[in-house]
C-alpha atoms as a PDB file:
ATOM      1  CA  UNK A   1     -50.598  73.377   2.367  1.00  0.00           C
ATOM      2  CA  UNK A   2     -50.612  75.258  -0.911  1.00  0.00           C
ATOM      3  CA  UNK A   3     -50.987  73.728  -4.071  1.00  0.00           C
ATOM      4  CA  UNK A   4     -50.851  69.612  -4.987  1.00  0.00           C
ATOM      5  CA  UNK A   5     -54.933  69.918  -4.673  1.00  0.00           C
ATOM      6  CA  UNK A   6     -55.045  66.597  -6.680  1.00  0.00           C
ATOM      7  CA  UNK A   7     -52.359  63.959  -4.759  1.00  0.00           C
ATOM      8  CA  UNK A   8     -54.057  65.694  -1.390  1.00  0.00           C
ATOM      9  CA  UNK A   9     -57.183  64.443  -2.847  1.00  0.00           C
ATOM     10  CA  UNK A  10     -55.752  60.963  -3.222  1.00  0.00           C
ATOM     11  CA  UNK A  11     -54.324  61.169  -0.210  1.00  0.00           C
ATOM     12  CA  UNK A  12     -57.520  61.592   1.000  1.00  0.00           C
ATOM     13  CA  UNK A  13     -59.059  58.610  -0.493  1.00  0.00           C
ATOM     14  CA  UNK A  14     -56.207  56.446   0.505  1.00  0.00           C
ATOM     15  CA  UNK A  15     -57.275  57.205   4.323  1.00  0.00           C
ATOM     16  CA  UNK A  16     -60.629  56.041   3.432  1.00  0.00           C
ATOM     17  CA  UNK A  17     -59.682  53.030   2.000  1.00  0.00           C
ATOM     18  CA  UNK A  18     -57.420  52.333   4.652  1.00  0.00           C
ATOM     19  CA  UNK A  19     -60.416  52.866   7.161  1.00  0.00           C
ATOM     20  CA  UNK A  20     -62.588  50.927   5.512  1.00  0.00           C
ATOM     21  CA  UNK A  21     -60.367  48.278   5.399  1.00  0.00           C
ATOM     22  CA  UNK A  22     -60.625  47.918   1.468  1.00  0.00           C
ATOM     23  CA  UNK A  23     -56.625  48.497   0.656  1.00  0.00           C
ATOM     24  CA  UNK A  24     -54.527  45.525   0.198  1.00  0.00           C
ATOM     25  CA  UNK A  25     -50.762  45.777   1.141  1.00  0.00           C
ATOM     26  CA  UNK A  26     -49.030  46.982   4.012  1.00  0.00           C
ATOM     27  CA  UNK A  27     -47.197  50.161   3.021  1.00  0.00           C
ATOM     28  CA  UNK A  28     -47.827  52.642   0.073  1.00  0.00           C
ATOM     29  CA  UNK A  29     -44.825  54.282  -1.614  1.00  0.00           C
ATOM     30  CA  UNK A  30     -44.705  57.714  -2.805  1.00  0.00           C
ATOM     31  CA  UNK A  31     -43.168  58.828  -5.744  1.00  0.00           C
ATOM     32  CA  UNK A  32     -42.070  62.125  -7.633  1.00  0.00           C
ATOM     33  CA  UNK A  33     -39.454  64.819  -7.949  1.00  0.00           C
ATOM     34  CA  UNK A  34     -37.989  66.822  -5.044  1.00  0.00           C
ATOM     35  CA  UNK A  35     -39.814  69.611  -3.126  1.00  0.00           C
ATOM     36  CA  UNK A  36     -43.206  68.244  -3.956  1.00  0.00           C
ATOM     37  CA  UNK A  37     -45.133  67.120  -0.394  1.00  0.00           C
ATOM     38  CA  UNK A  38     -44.165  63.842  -0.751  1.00  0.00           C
ATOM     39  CA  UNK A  39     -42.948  63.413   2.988  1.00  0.00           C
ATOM     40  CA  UNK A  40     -45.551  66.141   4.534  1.00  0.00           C
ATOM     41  CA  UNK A  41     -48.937  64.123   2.844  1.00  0.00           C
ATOM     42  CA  UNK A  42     -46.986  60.739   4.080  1.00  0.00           C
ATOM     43  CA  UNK A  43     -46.920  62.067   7.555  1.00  0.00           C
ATOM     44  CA  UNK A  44     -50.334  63.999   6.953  1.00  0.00           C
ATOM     45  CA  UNK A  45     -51.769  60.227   6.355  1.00  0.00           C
ATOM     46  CA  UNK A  46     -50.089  58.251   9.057  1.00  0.00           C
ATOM     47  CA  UNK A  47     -51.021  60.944  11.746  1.00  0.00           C
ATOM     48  CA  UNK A  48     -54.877  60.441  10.385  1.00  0.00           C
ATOM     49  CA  UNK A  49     -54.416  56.863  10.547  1.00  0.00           C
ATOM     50  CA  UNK A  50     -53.111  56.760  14.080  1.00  0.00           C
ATOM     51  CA  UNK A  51     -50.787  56.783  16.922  1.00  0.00           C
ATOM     52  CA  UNK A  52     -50.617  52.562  15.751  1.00  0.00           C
ATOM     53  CA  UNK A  53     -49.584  53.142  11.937  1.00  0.00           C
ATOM     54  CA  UNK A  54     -45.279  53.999  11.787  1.00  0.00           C
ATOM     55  CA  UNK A  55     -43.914  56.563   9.704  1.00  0.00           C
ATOM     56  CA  UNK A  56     -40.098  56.031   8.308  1.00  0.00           C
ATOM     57  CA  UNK A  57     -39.437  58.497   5.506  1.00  0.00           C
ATOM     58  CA  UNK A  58     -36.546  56.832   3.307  1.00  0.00           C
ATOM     59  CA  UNK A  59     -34.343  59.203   0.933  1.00  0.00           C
ATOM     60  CA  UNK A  60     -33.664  57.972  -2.344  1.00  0.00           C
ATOM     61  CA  UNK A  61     -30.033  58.198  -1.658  1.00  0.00           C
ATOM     62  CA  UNK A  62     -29.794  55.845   1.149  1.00  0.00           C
ATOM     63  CA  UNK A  63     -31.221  53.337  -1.135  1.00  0.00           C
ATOM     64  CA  UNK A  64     -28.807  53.415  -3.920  1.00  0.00           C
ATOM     65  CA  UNK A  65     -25.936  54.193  -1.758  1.00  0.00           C
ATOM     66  CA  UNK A  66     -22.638  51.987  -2.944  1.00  0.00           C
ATOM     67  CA  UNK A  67     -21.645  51.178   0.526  1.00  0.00           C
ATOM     68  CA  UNK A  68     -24.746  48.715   1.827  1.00  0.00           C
ATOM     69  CA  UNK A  69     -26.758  46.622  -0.351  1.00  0.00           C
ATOM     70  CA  UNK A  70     -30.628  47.368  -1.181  1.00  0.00           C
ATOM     71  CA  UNK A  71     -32.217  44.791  -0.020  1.00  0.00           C
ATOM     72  CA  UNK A  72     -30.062  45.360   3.441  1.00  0.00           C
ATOM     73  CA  UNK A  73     -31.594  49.638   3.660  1.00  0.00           C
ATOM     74  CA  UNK A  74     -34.844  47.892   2.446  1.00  0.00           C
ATOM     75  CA  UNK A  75     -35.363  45.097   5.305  1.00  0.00           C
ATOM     76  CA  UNK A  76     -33.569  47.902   7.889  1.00  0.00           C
ATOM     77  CA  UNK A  77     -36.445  50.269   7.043  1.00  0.00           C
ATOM     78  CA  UNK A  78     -39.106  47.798   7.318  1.00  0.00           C
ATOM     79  CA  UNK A  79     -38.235  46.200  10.297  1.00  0.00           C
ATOM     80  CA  UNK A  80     -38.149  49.977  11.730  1.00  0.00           C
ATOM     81  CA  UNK A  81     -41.357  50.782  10.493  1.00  0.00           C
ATOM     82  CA  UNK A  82     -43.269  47.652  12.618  1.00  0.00           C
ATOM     83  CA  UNK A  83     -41.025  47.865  15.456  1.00  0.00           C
ATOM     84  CA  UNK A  84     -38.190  44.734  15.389  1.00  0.00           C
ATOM     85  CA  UNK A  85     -34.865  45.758  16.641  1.00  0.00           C
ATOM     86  CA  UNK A  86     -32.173  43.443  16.061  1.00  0.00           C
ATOM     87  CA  UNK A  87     -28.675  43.396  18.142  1.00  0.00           C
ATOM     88  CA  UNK A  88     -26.077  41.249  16.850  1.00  0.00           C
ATOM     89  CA  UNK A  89     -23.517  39.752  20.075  1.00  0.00           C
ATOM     90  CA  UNK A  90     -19.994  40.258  19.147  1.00  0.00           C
ATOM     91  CA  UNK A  91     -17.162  38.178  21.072  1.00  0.00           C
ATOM     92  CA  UNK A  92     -14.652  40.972  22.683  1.00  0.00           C
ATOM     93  CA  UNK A  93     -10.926  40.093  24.003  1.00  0.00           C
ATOM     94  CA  UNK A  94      -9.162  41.861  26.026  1.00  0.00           C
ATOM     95  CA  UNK A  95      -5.253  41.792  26.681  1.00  0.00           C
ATOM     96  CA  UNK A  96      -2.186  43.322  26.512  1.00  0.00           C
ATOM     97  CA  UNK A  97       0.019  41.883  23.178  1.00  0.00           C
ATOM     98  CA  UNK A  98       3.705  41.465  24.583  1.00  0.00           C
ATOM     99  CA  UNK A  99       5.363  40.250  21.480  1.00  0.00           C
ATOM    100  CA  UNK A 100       5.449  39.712  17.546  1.00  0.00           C
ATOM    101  CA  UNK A 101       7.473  37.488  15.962  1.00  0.00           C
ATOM    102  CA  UNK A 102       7.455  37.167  12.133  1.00  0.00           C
ATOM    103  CA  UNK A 103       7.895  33.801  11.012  1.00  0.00           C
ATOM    104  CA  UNK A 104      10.123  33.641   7.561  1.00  0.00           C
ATOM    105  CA  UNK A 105       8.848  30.599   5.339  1.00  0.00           C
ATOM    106  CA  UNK A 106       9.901  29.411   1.810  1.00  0.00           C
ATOM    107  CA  UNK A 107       6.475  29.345   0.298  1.00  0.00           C
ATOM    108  CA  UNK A 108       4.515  32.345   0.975  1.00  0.00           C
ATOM    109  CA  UNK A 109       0.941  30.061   0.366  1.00  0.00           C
ATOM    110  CA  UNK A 110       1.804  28.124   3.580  1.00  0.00           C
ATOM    111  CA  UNK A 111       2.034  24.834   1.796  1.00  0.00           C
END
């Protein structure tokens, strides 16, 4: 890796702390503009940490996408990262429809 001598070197210290058992908190969130080694010193950490910690790169966009809530990308990622898959059980019927018939009715509110 060229360059980013400095956030290698906290990256670095990080995995001692870690080690050592001296960090609070169960993630650690990187921050900064694009291109800069934010994903390769993430992966460079959990690799030095172990086969046991998870690794689940996020991208800004997913986040602040207008189709799904925050909080609903947020708790997805999370529960990724220490292993929970949830399935949800949808009811499915099957059949064949055979006919529609429009009912006409004075009030269109049903009362």
């Amino acid at each position: 890796m060229v360059g980013q001598e400095k956030a290698r070197e906290a990256s670095g210290i990080v995995v001692e702390l870690i080690k050592a058992k001296k960090m609070a908190g169960k993630a650690l969130m990187m921050v900064g503009p694009p291109g800069t080694g934010k994903t390769a010193l993430a992966l460079a950490i959990a690799q030095e940490l172990g086969p046991k910690v998870p690794f689940c790169p996020m991208v800004g966009s997913e986040v602040f996408s207008t189709e799904v809530k925050k909080t609903e990308i947020l708790m997805e990622n999370f529960r990724r990262s220490i292993g929970i898959r949830i399935k949800e059980t949808k009811e499915v019927y099957e059949g064949e429809v055979v006919e529609l018939k429009p009912e006409e009715v004075d009030d269109i509110h049903g009362g």
